[in-house]
C-alpha atoms as a PDB file:
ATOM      1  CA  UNK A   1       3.837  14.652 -14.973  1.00  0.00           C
ATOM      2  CA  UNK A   2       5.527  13.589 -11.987  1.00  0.00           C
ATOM      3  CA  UNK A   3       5.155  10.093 -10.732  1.00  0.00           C
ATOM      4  CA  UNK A   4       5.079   9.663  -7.103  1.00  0.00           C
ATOM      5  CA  UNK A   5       7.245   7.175  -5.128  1.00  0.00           C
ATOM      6  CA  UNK A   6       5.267   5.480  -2.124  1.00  0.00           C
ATOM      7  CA  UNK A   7       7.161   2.849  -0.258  1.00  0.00           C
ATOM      8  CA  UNK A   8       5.291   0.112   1.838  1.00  0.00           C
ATOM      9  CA  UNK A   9       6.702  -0.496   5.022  1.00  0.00           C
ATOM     10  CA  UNK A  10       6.283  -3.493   7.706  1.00  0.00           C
ATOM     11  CA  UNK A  11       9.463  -2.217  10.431  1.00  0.00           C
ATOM     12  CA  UNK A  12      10.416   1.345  11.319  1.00  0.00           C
ATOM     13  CA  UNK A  13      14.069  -0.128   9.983  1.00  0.00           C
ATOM     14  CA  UNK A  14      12.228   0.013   6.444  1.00  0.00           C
ATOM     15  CA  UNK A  15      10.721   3.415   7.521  1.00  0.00           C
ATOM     16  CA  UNK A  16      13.927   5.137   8.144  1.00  0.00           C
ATOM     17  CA  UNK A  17      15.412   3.270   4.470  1.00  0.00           C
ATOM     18  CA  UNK A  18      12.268   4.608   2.683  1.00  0.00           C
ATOM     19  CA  UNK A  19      12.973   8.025   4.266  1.00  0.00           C
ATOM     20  CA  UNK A  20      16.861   8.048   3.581  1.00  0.00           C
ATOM     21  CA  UNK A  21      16.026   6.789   0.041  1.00  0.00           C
ATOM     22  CA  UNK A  22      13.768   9.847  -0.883  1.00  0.00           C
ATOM     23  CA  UNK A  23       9.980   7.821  -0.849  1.00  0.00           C
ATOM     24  CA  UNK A  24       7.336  10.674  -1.666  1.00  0.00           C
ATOM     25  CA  UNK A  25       5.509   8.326   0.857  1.00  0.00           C
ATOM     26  CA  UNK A  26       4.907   5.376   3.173  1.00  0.00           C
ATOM     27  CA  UNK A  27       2.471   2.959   3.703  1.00  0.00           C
ATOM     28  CA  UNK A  28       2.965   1.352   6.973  1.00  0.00           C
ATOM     29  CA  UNK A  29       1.322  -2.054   7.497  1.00  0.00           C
ATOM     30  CA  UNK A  30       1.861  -5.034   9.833  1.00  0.00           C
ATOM     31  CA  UNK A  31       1.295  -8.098   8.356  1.00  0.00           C
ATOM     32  CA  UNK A  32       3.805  -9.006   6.201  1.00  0.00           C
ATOM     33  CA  UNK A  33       2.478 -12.683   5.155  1.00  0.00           C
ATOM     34  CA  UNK A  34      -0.945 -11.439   4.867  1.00  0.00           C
ATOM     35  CA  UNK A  35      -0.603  -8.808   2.937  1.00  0.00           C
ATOM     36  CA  UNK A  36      -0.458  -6.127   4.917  1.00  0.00           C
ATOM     37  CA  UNK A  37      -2.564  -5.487   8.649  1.00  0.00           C
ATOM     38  CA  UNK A  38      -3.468  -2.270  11.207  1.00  0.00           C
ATOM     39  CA  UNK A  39      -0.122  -1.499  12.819  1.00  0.00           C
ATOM     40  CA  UNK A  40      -0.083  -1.147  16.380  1.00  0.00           C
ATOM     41  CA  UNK A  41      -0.413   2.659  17.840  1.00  0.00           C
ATOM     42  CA  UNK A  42       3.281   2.307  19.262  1.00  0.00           C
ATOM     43  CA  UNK A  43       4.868   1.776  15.902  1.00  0.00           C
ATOM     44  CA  UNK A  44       2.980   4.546  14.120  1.00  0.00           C
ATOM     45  CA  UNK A  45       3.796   6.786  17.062  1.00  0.00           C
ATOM     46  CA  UNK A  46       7.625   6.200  16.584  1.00  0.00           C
ATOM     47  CA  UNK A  47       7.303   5.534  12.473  1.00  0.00           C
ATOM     48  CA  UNK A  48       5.179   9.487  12.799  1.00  0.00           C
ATOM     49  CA  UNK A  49       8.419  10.349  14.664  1.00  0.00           C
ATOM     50  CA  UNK A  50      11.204   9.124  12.392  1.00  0.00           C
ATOM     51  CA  UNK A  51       9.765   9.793   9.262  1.00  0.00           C
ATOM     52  CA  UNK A  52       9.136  13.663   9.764  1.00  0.00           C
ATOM     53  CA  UNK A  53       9.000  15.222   6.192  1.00  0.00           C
ATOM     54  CA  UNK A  54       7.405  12.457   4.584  1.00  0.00           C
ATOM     55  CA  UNK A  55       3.860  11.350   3.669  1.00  0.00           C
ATOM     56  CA  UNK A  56       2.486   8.491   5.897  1.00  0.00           C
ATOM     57  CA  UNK A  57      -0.109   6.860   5.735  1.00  0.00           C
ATOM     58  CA  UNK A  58      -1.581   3.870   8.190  1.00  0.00           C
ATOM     59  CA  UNK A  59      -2.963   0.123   6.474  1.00  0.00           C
ATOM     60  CA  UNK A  60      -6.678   0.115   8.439  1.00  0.00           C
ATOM     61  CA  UNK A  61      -7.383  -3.948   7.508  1.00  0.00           C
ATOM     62  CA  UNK A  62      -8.459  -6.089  10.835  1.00  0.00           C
ATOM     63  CA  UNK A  63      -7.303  -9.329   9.631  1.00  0.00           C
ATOM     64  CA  UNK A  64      -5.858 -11.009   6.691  1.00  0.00           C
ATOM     65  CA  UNK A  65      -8.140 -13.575   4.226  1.00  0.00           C
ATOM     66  CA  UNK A  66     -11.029 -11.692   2.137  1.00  0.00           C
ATOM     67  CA  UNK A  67     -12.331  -8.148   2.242  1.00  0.00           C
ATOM     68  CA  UNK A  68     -15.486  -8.714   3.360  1.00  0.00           C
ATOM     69  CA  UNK A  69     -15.865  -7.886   6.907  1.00  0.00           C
ATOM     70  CA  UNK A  70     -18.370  -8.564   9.822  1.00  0.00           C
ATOM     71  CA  UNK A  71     -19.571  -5.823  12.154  1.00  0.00           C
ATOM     72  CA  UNK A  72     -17.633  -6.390  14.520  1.00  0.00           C
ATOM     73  CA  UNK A  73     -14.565  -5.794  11.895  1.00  0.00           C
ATOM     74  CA  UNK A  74     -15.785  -2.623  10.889  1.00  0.00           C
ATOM     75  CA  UNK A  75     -16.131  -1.335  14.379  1.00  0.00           C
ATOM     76  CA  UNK A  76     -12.718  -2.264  14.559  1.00  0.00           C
ATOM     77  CA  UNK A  77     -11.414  -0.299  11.457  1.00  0.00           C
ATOM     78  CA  UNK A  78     -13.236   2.652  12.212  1.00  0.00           C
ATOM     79  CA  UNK A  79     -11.747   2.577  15.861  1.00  0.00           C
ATOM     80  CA  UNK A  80      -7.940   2.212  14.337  1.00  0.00           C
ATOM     81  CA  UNK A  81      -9.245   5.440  12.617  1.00  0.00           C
ATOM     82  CA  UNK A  82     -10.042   7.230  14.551  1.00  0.00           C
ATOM     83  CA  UNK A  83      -6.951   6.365  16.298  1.00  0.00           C
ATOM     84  CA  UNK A  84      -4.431   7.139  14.117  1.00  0.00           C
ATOM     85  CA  UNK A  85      -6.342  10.176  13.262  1.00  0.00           C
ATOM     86  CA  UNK A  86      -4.859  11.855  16.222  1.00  0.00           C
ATOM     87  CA  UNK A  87      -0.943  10.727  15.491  1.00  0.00           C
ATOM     88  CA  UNK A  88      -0.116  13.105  12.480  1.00  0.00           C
ATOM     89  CA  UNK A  89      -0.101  10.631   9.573  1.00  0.00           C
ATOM     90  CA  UNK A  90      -1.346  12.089   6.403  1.00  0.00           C
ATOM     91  CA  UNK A  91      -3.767   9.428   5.594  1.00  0.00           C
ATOM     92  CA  UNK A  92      -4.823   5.463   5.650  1.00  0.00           C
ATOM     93  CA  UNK A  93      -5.483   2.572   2.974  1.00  0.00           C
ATOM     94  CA  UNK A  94      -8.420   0.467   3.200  1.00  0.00           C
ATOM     95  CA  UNK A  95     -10.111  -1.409   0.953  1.00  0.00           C
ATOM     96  CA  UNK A  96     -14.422  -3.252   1.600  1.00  0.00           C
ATOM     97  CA  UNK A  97     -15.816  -5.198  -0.829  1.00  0.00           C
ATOM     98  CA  UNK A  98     -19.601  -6.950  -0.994  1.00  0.00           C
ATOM     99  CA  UNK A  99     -20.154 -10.694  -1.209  1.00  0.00           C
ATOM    100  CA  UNK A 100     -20.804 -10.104  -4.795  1.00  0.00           C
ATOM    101  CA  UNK A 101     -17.514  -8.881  -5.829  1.00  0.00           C
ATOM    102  CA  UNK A 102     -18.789  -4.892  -5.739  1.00  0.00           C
ATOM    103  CA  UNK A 103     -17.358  -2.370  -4.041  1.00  0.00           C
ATOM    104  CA  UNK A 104     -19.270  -1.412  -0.654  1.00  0.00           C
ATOM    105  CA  UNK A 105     -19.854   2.231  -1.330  1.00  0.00           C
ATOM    106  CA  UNK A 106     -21.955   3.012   1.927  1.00  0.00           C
ATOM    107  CA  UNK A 107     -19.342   1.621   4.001  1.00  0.00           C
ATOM    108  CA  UNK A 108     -16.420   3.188   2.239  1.00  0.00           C
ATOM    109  CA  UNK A 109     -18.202   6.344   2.470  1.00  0.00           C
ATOM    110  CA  UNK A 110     -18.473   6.133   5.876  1.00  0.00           C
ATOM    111  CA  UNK A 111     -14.821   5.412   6.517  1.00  0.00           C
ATOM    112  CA  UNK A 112     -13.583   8.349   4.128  1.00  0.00           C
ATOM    113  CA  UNK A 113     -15.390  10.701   5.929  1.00  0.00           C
ATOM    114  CA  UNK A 114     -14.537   9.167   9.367  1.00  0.00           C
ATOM    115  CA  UNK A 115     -11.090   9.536   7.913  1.00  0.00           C
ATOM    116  CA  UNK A 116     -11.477  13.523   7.117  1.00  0.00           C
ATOM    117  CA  UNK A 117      -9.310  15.360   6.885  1.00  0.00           C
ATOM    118  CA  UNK A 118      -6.564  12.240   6.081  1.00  0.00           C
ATOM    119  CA  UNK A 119      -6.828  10.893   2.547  1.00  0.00           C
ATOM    120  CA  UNK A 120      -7.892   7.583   1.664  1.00  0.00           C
ATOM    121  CA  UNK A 121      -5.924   4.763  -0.220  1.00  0.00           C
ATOM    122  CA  UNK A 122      -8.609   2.304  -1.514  1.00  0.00           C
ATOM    123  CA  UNK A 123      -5.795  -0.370  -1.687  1.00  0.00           C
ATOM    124  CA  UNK A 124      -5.862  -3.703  -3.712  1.00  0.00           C
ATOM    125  CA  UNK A 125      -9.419  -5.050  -2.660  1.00  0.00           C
ATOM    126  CA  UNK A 126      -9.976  -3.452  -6.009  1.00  0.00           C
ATOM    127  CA  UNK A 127      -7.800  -5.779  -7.727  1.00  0.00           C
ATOM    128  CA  UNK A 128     -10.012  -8.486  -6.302  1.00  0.00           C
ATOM    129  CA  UNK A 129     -13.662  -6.844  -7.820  1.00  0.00           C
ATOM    130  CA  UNK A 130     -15.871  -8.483 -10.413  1.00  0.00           C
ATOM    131  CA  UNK A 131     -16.830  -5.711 -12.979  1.00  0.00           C
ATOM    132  CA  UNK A 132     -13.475  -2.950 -12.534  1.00  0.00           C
ATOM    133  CA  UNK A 133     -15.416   0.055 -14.288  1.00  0.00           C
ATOM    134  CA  UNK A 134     -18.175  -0.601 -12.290  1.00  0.00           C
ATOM    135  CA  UNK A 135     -16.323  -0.525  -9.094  1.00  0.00           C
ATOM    136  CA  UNK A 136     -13.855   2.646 -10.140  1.00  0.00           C
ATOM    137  CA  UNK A 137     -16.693   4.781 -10.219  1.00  0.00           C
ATOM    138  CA  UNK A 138     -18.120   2.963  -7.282  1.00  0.00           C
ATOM    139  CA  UNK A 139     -14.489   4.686  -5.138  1.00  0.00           C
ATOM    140  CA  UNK A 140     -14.753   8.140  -7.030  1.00  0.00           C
ATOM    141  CA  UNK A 141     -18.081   7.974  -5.335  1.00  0.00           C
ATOM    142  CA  UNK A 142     -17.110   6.830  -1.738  1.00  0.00           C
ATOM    143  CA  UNK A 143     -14.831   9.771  -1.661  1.00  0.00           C
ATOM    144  CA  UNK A 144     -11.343   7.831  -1.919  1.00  0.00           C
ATOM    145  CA  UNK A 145      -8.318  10.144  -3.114  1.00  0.00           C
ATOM    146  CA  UNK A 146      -6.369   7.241  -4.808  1.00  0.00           C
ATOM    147  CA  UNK A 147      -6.658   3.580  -5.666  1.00  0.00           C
ATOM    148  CA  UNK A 148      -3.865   1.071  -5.659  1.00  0.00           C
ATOM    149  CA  UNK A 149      -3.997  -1.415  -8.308  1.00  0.00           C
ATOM    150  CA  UNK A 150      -1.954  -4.381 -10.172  1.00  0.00           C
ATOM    151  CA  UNK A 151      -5.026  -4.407 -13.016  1.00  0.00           C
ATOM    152  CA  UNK A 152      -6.408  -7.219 -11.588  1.00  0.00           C
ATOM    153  CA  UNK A 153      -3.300  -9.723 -12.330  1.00  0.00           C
ATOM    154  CA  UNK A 154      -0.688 -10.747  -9.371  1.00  0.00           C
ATOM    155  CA  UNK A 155       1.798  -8.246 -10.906  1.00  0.00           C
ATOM    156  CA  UNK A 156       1.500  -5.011 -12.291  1.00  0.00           C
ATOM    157  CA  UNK A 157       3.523  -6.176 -15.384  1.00  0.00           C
ATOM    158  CA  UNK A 158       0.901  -8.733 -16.300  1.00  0.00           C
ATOM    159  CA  UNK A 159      -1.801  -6.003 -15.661  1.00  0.00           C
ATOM    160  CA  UNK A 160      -0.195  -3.168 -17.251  1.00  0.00           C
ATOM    161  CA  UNK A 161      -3.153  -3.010 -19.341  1.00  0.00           C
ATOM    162  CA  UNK A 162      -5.755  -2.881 -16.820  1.00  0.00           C
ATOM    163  CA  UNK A 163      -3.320  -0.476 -15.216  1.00  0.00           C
ATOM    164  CA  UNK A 164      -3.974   1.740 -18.670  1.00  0.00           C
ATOM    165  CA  UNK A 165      -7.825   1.335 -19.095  1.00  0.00           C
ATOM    166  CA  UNK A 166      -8.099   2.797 -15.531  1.00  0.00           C
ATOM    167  CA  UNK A 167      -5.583   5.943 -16.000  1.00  0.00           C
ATOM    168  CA  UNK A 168      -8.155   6.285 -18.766  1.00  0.00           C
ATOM    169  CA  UNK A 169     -11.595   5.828 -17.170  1.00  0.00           C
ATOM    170  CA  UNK A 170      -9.994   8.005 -14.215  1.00  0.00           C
ATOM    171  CA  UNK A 171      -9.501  10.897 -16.282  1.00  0.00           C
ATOM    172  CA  UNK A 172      -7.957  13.041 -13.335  1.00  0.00           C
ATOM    173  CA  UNK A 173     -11.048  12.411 -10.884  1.00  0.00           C
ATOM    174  CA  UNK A 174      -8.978   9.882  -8.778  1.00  0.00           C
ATOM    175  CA  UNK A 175      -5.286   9.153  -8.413  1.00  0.00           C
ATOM    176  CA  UNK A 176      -4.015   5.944  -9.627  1.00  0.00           C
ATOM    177  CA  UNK A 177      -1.355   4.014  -8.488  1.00  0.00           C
ATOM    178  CA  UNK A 178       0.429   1.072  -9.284  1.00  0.00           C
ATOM    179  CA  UNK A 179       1.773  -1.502  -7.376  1.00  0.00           C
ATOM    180  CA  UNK A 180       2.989  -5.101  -7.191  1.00  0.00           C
ATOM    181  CA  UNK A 181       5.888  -6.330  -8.510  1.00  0.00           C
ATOM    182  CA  UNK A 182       7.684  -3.026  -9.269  1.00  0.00           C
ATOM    183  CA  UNK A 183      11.305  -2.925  -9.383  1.00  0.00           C
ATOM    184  CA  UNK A 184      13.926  -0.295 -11.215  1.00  0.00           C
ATOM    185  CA  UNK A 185      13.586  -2.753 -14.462  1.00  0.00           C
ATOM    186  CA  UNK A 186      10.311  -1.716 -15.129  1.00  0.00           C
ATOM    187  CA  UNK A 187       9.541   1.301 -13.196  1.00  0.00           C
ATOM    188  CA  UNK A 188      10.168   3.633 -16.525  1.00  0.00           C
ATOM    189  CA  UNK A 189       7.430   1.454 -18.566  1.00  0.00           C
ATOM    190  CA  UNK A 190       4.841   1.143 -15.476  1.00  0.00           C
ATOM    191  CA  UNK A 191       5.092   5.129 -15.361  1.00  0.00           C
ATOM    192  CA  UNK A 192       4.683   5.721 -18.743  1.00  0.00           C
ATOM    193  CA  UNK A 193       0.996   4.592 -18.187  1.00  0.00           C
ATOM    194  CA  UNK A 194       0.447   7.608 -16.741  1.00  0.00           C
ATOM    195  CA  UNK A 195      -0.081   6.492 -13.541  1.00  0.00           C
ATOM    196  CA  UNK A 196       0.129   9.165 -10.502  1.00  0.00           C
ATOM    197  CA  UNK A 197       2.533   6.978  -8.263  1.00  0.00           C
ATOM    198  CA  UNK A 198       4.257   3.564  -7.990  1.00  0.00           C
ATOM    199  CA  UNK A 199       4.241   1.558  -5.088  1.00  0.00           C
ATOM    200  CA  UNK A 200       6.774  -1.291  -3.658  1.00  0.00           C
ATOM    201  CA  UNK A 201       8.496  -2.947  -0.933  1.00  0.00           C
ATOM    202  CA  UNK A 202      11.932  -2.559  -1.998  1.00  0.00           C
ATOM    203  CA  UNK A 203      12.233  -5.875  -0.093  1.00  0.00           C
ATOM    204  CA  UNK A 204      15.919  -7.979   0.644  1.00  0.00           C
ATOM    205  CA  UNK A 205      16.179 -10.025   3.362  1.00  0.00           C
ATOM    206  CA  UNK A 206      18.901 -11.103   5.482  1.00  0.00           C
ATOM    207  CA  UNK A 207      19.848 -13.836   7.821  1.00  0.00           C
ATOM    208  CA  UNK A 208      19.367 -13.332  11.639  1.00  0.00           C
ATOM    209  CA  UNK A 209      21.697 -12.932  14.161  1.00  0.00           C
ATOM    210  CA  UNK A 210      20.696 -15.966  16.138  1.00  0.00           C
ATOM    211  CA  UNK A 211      23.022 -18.819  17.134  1.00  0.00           C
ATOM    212  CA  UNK A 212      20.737 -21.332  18.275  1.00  0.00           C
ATOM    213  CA  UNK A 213      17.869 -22.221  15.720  1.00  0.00           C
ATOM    214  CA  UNK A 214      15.116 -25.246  16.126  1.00  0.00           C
ATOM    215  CA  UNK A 215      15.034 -26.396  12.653  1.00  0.00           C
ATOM    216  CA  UNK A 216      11.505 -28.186  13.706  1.00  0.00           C
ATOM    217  CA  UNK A 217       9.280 -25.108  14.137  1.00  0.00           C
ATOM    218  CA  UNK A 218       7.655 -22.448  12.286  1.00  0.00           C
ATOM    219  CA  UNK A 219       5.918 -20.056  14.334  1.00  0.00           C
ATOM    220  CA  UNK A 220       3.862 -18.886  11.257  1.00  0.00           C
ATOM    221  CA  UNK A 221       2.483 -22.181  11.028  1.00  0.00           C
ATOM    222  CA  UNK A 222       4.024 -22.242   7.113  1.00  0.00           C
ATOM    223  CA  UNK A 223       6.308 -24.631   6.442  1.00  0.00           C
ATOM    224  CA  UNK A 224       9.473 -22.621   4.205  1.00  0.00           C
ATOM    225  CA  UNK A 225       8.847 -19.033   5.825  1.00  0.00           C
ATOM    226  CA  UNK A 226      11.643 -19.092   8.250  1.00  0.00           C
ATOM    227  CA  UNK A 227      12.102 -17.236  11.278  1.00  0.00           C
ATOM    228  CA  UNK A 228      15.754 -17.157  11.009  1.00  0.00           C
ATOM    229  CA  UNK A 229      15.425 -14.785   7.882  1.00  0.00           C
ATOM    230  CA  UNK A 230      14.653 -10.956   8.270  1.00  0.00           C
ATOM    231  CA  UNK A 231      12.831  -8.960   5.594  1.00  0.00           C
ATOM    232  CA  UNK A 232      13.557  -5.336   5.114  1.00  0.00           C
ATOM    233  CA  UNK A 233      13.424  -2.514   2.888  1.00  0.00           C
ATOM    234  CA  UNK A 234      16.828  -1.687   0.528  1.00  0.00           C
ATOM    235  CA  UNK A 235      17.493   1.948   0.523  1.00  0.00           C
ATOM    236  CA  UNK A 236      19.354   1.331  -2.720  1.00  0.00           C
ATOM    237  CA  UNK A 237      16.702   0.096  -4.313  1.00  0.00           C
ATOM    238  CA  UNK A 238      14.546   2.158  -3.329  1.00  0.00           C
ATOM    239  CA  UNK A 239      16.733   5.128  -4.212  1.00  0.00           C
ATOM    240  CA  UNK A 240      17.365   3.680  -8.109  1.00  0.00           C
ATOM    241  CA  UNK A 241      13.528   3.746  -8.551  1.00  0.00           C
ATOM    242  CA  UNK A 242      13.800   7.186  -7.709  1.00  0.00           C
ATOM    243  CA  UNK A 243      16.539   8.255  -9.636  1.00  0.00           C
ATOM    244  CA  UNK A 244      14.815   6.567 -12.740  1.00  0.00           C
ATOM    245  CA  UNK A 245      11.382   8.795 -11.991  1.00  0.00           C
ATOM    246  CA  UNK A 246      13.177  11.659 -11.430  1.00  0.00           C
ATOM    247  CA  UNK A 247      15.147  11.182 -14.733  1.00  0.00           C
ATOM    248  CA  UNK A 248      11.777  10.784 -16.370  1.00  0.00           C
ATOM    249  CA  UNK A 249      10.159  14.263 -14.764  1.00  0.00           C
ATOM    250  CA  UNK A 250      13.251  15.917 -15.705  1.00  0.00           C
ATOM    251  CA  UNK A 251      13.057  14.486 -19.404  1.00  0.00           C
ATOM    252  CA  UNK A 252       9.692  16.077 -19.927  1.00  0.00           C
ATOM    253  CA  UNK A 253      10.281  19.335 -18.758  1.00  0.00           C
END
């Protein structure tokens, strides 16, 4: 079975890298410290634009924090929708949850089918759910087309059996992928879970350009993240993933 590739992105610089790099698909997200937002309409516009051949989809989340979301927010998602829903991208990733730790089915639904015909990405809200069998089924039956998951741990390594239970529940009905944490050192053993794609960052970060720094503010407000220090997705990291799946595929045929 082929294991998809999907590369998350927070610049068009690690838009074009997933592209060069051979990503099945991107996952384009502002946000970087949160976790991932909505990208503005100009960047998927221009991301649409450069990545030409390859999936994208667009992160619908209105704010960082929790996944439980006022009225207000949901207006919000389903406007950035609706949106995007006119730009070309191939789906979006989103991701509601109750106060209870369930999965909110009725709203879900809603999205999905606000969403049609772009595929949904129910994305790692599920990681944060109280009962996981309970809420699988729950996504199956808002519609979703894949769910992104660590099993419930902060890496996918330290979930990997989570990450099992679920290919197993799944059975086929919904695509699971992995995500969190995944790097070429343990891309071959996340895969062999039978999971239908892996997802990462591929992140490496380099020092800015910038002669003058003020060593006394953080314009995040978080004291360490520096400004002065510019994240970005590594083609060749991305591209040794891929050559390991592609090794794999090619193993089993």
């Amino acid at each position: 079975m082929t294991c998809e590739l999907e590369i998350c992105a927070y610049s068009l610089e690690s838009c074009l890298a997933a592209k060069k790099a051979g990503a099945t698909r991107i996952e384009l997200c502002a946000g970087i410290y949160e976790g991932g937002t909505t990208p503005s309409l100009g960047m998927v516009k221009l991301a649409r634009k450069l990545t030409a051949g390859v999936q994208l989809y667009i992160m619908i989340r209105p704010r960082g924090g929790d996944f439980l979301y006022s009225d207000i927010e949901f207006e919000q998602m389903r406007e950035d929708i609706l949106s995007v829903k006119t730009l070309g991208v191939e789906g979006v990733v989103l991701g509601i949850l109750k106060r209870d730790g369930s999965i909110d089915i009725e709203r879900t639904r809603e999205l999905v089918r606000l969403a049609a015909p772009l595929k949904v990405t129910f994305h790692r809200a599920f990681d944060m759910v109280k009962d996981p069998e309970k809420a699988l089924e729950a996504v199956i039956q808002a519609g979703c087309f894949r769910i992104l998951t660590s099993g419930f741990r902060n890496t996918v390594e330290e979930g990997i059996d989570g990450v099992k239970k679920m290919v197993k529940q799944a059975g086929g009905r919904i695509q699971i992928m992995a995500g969190s944490g995944v790097n070429a050192g343990n891309v071959l053993k996340i895969a062999e879970t039978g999971v239908d794609a892996v997802h990462l960052s591929a992140k490496n970060g380099r020092e800015s350009d910038m002669q003058y720094r003020n060593p006394a503010i953080f314009m995040g407000g978080i004291p360490g993240i520096s400004e002065y220090q510019i994240t970005y997705c590594d083609e060749d990291k991305v591209k040794e993933v891929r050559n390991i799946l592609q090794n794999k595929t090619m193993a089993h045929e």
